[in-house]
C-alpha atoms as a PDB file:
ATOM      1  CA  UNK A   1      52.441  41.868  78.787  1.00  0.00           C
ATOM      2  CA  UNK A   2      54.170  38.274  79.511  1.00  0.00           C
ATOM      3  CA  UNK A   3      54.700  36.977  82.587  1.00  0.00           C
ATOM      4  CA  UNK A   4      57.337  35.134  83.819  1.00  0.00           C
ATOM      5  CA  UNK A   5      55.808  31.364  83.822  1.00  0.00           C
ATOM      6  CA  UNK A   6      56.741  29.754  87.493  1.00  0.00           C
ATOM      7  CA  UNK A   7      56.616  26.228  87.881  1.00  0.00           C
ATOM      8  CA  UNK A   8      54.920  25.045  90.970  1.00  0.00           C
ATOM      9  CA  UNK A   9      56.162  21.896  92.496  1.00  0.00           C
ATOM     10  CA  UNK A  10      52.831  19.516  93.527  1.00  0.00           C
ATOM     11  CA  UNK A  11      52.152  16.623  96.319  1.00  0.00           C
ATOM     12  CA  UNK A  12      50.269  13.865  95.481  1.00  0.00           C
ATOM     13  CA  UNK A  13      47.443  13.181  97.996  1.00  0.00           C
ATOM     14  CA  UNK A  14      44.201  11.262  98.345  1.00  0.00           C
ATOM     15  CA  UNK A  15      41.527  14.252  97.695  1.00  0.00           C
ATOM     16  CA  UNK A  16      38.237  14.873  98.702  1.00  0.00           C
ATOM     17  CA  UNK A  17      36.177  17.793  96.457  1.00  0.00           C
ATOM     18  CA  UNK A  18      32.276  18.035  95.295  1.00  0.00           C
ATOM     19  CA  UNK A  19      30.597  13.824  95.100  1.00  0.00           C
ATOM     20  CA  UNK A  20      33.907  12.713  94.502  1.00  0.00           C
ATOM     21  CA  UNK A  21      35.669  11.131  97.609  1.00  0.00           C
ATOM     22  CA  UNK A  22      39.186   9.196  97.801  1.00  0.00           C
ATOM     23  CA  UNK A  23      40.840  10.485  94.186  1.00  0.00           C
ATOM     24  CA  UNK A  24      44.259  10.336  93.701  1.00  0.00           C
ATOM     25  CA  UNK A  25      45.068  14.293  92.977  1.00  0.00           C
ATOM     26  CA  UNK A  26      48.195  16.755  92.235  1.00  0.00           C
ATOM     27  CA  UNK A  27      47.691  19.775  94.642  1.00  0.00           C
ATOM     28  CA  UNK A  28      49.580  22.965  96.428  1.00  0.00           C
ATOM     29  CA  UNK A  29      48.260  25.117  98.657  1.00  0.00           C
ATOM     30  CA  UNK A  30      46.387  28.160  97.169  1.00  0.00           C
ATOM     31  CA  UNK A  31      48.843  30.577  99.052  1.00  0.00           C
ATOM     32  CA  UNK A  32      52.064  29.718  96.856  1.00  0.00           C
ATOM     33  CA  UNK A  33      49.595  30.409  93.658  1.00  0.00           C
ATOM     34  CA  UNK A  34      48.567  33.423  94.914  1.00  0.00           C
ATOM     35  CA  UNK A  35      52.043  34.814  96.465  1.00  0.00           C
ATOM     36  CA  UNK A  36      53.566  34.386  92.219  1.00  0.00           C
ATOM     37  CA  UNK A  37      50.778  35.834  90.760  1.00  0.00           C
ATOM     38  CA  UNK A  38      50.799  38.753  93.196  1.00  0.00           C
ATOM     39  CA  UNK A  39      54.743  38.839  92.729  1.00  0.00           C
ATOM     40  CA  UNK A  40      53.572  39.600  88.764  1.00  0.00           C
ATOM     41  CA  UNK A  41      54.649  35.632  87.841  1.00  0.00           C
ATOM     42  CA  UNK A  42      52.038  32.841  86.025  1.00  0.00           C
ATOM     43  CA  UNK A  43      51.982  29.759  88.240  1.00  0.00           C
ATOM     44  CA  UNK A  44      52.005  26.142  86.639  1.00  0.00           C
ATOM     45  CA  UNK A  45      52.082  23.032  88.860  1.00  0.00           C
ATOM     46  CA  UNK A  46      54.568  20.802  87.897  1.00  0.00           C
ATOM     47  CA  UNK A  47      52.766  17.392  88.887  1.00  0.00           C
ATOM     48  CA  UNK A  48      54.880  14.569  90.335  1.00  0.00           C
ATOM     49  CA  UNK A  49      55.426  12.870  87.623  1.00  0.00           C
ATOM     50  CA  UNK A  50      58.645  12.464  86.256  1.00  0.00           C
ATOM     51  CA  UNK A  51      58.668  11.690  83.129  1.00  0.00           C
ATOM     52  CA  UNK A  52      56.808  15.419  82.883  1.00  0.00           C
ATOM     53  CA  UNK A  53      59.430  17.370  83.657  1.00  0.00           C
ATOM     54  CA  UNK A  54      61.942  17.829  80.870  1.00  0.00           C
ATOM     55  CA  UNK A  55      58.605  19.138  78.854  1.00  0.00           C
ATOM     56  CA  UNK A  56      57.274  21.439  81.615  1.00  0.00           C
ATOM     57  CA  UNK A  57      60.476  22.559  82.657  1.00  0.00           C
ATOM     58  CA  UNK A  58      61.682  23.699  79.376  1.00  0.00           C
ATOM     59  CA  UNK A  59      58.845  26.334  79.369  1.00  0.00           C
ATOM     60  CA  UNK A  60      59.460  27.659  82.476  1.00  0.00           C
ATOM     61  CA  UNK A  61      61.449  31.080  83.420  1.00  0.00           C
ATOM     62  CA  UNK A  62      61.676  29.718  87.240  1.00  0.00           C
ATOM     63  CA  UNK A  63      61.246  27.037  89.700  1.00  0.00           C
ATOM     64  CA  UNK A  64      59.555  27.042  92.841  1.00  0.00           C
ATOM     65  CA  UNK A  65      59.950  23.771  95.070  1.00  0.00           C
ATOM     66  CA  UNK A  66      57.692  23.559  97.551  1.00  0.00           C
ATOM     67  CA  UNK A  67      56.926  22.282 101.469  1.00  0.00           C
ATOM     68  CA  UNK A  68      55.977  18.854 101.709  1.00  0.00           C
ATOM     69  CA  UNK A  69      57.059  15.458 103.180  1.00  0.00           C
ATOM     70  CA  UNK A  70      60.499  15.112 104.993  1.00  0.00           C
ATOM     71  CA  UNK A  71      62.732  13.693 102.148  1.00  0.00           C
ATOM     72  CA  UNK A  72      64.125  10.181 102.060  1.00  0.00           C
ATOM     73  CA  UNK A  73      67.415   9.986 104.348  1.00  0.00           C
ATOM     74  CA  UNK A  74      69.066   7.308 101.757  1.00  0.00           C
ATOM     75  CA  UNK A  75      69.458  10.555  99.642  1.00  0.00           C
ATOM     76  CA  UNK A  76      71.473  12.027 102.020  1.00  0.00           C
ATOM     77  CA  UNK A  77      73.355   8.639 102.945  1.00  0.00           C
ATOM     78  CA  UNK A  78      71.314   8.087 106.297  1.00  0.00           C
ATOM     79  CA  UNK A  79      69.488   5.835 107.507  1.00  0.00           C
ATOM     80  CA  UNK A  80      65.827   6.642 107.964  1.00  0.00           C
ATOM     81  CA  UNK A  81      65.240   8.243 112.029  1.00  0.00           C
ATOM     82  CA  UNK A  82      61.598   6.202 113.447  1.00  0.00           C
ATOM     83  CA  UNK A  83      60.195  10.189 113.215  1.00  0.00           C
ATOM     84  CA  UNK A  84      61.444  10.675 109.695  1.00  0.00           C
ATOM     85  CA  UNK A  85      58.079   9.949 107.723  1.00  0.00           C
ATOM     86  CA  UNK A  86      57.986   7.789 104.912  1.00  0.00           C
ATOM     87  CA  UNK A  87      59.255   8.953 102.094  1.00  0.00           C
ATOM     88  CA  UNK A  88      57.612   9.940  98.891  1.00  0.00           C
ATOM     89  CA  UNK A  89      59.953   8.906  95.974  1.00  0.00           C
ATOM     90  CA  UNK A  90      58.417   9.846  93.062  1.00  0.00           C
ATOM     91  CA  UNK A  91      58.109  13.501  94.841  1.00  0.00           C
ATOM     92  CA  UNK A  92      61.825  13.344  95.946  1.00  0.00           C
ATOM     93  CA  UNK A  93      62.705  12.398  91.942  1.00  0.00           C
ATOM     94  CA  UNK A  94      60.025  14.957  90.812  1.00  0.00           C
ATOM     95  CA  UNK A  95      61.866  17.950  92.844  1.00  0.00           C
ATOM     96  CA  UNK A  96      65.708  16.996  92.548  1.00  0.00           C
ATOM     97  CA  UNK A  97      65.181  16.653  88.497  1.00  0.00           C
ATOM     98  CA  UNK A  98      63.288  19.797  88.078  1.00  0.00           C
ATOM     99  CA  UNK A  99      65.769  21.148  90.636  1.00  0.00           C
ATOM    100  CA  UNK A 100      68.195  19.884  87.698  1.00  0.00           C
ATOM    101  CA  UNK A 101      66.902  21.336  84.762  1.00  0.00           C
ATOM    102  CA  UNK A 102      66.459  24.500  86.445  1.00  0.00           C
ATOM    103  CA  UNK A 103      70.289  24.823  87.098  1.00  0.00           C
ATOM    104  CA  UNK A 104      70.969  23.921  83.819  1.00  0.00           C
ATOM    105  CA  UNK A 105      69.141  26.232  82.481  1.00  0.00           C
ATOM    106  CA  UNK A 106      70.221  29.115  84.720  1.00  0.00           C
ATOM    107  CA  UNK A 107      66.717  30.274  85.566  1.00  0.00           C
ATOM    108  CA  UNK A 108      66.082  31.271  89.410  1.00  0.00           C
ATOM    109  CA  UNK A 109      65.143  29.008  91.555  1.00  0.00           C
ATOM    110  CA  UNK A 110      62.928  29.615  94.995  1.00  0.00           C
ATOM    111  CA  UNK A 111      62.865  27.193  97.866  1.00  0.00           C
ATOM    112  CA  UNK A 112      60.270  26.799 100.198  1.00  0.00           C
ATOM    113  CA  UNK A 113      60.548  24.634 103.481  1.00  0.00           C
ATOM    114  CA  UNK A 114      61.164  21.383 101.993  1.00  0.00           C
ATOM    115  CA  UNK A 115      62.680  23.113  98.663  1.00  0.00           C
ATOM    116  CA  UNK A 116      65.070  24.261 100.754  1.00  0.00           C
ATOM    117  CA  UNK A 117      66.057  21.020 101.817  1.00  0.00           C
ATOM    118  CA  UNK A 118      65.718  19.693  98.132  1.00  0.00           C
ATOM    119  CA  UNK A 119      68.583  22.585  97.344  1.00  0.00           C
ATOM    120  CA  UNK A 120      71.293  21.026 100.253  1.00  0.00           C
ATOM    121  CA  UNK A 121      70.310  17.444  99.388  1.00  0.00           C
ATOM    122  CA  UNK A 122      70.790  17.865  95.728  1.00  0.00           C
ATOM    123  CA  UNK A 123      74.400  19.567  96.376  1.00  0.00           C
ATOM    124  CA  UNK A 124      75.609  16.736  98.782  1.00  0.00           C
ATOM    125  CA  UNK A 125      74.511  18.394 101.577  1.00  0.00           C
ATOM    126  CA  UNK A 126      72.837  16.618 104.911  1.00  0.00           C
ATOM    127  CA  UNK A 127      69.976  17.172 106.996  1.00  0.00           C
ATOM    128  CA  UNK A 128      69.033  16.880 111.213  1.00  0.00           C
ATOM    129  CA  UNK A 129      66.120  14.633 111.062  1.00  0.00           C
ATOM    130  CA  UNK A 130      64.851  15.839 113.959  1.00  0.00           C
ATOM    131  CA  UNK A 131      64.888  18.757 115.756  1.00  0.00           C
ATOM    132  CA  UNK A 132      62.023  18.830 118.757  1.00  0.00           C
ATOM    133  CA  UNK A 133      62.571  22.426 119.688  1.00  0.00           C
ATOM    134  CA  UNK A 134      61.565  22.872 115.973  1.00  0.00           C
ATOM    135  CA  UNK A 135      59.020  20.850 115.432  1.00  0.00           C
ATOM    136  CA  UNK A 136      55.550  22.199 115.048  1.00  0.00           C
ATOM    137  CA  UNK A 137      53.170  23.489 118.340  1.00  0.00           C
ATOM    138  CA  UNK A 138      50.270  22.447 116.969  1.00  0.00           C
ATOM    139  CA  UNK A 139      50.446  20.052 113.558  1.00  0.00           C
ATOM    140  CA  UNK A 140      48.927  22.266 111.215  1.00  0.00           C
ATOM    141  CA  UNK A 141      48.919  25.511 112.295  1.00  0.00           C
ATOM    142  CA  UNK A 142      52.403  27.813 111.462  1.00  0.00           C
ATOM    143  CA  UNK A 143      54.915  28.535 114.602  1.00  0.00           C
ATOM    144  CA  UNK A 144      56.263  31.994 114.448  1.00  0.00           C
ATOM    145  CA  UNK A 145      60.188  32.390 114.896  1.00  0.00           C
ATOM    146  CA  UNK A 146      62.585  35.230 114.757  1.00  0.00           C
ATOM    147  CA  UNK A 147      65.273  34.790 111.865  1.00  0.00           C
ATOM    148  CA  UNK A 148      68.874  36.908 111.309  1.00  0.00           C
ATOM    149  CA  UNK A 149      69.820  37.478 108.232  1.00  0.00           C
ATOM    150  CA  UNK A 150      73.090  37.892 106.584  1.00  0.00           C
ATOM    151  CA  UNK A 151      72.654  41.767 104.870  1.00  0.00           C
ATOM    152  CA  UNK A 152      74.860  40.551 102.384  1.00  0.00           C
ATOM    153  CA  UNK A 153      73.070  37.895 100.920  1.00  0.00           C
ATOM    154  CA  UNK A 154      69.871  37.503  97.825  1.00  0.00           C
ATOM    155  CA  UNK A 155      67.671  36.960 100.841  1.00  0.00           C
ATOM    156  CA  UNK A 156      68.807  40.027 102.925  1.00  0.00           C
ATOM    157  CA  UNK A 157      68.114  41.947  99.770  1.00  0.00           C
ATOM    158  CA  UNK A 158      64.507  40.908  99.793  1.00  0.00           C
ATOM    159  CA  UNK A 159      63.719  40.884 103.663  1.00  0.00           C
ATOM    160  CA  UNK A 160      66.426  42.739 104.907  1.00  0.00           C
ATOM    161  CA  UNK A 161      68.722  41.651 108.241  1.00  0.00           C
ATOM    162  CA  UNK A 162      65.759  39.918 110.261  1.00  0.00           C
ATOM    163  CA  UNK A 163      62.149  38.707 109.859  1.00  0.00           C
ATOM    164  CA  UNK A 164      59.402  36.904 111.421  1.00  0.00           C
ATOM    165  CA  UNK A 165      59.145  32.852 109.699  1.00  0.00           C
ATOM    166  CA  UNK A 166      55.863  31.234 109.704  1.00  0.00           C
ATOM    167  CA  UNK A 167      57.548  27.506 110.536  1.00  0.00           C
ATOM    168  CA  UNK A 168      56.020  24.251 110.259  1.00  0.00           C
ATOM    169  CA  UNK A 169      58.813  21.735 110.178  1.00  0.00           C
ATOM    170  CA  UNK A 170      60.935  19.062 112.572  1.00  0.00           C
ATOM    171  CA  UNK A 171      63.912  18.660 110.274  1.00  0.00           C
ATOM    172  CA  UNK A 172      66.380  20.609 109.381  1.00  0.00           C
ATOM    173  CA  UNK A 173      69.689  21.779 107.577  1.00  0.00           C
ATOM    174  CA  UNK A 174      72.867  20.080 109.191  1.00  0.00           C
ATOM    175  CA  UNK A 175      75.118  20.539 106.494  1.00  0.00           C
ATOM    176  CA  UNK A 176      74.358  23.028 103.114  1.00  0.00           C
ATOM    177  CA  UNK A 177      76.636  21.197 100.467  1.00  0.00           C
ATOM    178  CA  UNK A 178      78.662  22.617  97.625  1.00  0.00           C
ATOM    179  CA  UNK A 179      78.515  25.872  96.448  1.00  0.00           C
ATOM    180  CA  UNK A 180      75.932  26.835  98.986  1.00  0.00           C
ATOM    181  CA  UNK A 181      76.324  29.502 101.609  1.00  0.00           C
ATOM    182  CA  UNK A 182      74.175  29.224 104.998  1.00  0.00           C
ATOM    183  CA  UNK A 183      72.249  33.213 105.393  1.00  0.00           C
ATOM    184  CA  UNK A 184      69.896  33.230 107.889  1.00  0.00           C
ATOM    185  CA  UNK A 185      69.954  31.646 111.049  1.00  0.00           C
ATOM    186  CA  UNK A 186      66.892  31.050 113.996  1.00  0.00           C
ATOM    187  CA  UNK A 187      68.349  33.561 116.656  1.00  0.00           C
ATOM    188  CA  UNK A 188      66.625  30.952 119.186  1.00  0.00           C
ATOM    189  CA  UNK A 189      69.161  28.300 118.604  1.00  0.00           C
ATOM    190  CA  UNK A 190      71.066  29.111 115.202  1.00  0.00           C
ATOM    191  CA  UNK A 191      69.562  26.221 112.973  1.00  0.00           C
ATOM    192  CA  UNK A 192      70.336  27.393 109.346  1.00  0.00           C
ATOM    193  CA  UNK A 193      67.255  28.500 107.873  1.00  0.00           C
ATOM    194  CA  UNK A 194      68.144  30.094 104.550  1.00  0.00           C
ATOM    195  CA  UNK A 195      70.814  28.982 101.786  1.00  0.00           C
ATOM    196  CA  UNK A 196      71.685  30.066  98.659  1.00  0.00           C
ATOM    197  CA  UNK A 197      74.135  29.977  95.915  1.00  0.00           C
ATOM    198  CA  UNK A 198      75.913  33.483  95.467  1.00  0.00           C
ATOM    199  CA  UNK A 199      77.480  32.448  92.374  1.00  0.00           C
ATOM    200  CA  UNK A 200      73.348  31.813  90.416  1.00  0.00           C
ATOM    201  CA  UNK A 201      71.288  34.436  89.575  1.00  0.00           C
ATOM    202  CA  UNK A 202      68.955  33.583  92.083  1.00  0.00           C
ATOM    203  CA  UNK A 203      68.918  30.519  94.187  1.00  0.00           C
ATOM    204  CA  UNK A 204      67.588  30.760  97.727  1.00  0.00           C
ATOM    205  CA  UNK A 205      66.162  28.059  99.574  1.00  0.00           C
ATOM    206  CA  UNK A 206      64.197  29.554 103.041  1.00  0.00           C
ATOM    207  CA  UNK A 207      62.559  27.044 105.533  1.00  0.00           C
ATOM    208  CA  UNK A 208      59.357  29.059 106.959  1.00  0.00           C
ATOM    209  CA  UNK A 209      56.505  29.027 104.661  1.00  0.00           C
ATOM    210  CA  UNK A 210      56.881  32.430 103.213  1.00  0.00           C
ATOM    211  CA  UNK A 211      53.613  31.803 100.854  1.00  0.00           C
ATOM    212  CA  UNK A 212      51.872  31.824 104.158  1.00  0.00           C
ATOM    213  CA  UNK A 213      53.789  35.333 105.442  1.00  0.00           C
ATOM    214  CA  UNK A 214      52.626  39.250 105.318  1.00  0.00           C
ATOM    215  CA  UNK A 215      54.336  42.074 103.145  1.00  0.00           C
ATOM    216  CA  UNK A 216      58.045  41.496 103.922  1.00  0.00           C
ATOM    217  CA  UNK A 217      57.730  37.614 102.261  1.00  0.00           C
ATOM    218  CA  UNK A 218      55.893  39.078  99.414  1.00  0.00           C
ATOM    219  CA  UNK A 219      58.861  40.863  98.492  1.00  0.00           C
ATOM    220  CA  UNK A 220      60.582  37.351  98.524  1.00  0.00           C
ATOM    221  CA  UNK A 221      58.459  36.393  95.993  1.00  0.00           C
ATOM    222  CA  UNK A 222      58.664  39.579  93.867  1.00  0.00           C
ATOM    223  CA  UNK A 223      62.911  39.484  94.341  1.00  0.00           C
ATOM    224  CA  UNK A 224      62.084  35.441  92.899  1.00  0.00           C
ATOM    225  CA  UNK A 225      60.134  36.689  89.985  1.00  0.00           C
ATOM    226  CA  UNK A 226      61.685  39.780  88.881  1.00  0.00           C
ATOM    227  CA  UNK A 227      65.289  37.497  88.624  1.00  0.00           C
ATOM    228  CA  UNK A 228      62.895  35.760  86.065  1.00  0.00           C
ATOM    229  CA  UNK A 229      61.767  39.106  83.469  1.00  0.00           C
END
């Protein structure tokens, strides 16, 4: 049986595994891996490197952008906030090309924290650069927040009218852009947290790490990769 072959946006860190100490590696957490091939996809990470992604892209049946570093405001027209960190350009160039291709192509597209923020960016839409009452408890460790949902929307089909976000962010979506519609909200304060294109055949862009969330986020995943069979 084929699966559908999801392409798995990467960071590029400074890695530490086995003798080998201070390497330059492409990685993504285990959990976004594990969430598509539960969901019945094949995960490939799509290194940042972008000269890569015309060739990887073209074998992919979907996209999924994942969390990472706050994007550079210039892309967005602002200037950079003092607790915006420094951007990672040839991430940023990685993610709005793929982001590209994947449109193009009309395949479904799922983002994730940061991919969701890729999505507005890409359309001409802005972000908050910081929002404290947002911002993580404890760096590292997921905050829990209640979300609405619009019913009516891709993501209400998959998680229904509310659910419980694992968040780990301080930014967030000011305004979505063209052709996006905002459909889920944080009931603390009403900061967009989901957007997505009603017109695609699936593009959703959610900021709590759903990889890292229990049954009803799986079903996110398995909405993401049966738009893909």
């Amino acid at each position: 049986m084929n699966r559908p072959v999801v392409a798995v946006t990467a960071d590029s860190v400074t890695a530490t595994w086995g003798v080998w100490g201070a390497i330059p590696a492409a990685v993504q957490p285990w959990a976004y891996l594990t969430k598509v091939t539960d969901a019945g996809g094949s995960p490939v990470l799509l290194p940042p490197v972008r000269e890569a992604v015309e060739d990887v892209m073209a074998t992919a049946d979907a996209l999924l952008i994942t969390g990472g570093a706050d994007i550079d405001p210039a892309l967005y027209g602002a200037e950079r906030d003092p607790r915006t960190f420094p951007p990672d350009p040839l991430r940023d160039a990685t993610d709005l090309a793929a982001l590209a291709v994947a449109e193009r192509r009309g395949i479904p597209v799922l983002g994730i924290c940061r991919g969701l923020q890729v999505i507005v960016v890409s359309r001409g839409g802005t972000l908050h650069q910081h929002l404290p009452a947002h911002a993580p408890t404890v760096p590292g460790r997921h905050t829990l927040r209640d979300i609405r949902i619009a019913p009516d929307s891709m993501l209400g089909s998959a998680l229904g009218t509310s659910t419980t976000g694992h968040c780990h962010h301080h930014q967030g979506v000011a305004r979505v852009g063209a052709g996006l519609t905002a459909v889920a909200w944080a009931e603390e304060d009403g900061v967009v947290e989901a957007a997505e294109d009603p017109s695609a055949r699936f593009l959703v862009g959610f900021q709590p790490h759903a990889e890292e969330g229990g049954p009803d986020s799986a079903s996110l995943f398995k909405a993401f990769v049966n738009a893909a069979c």
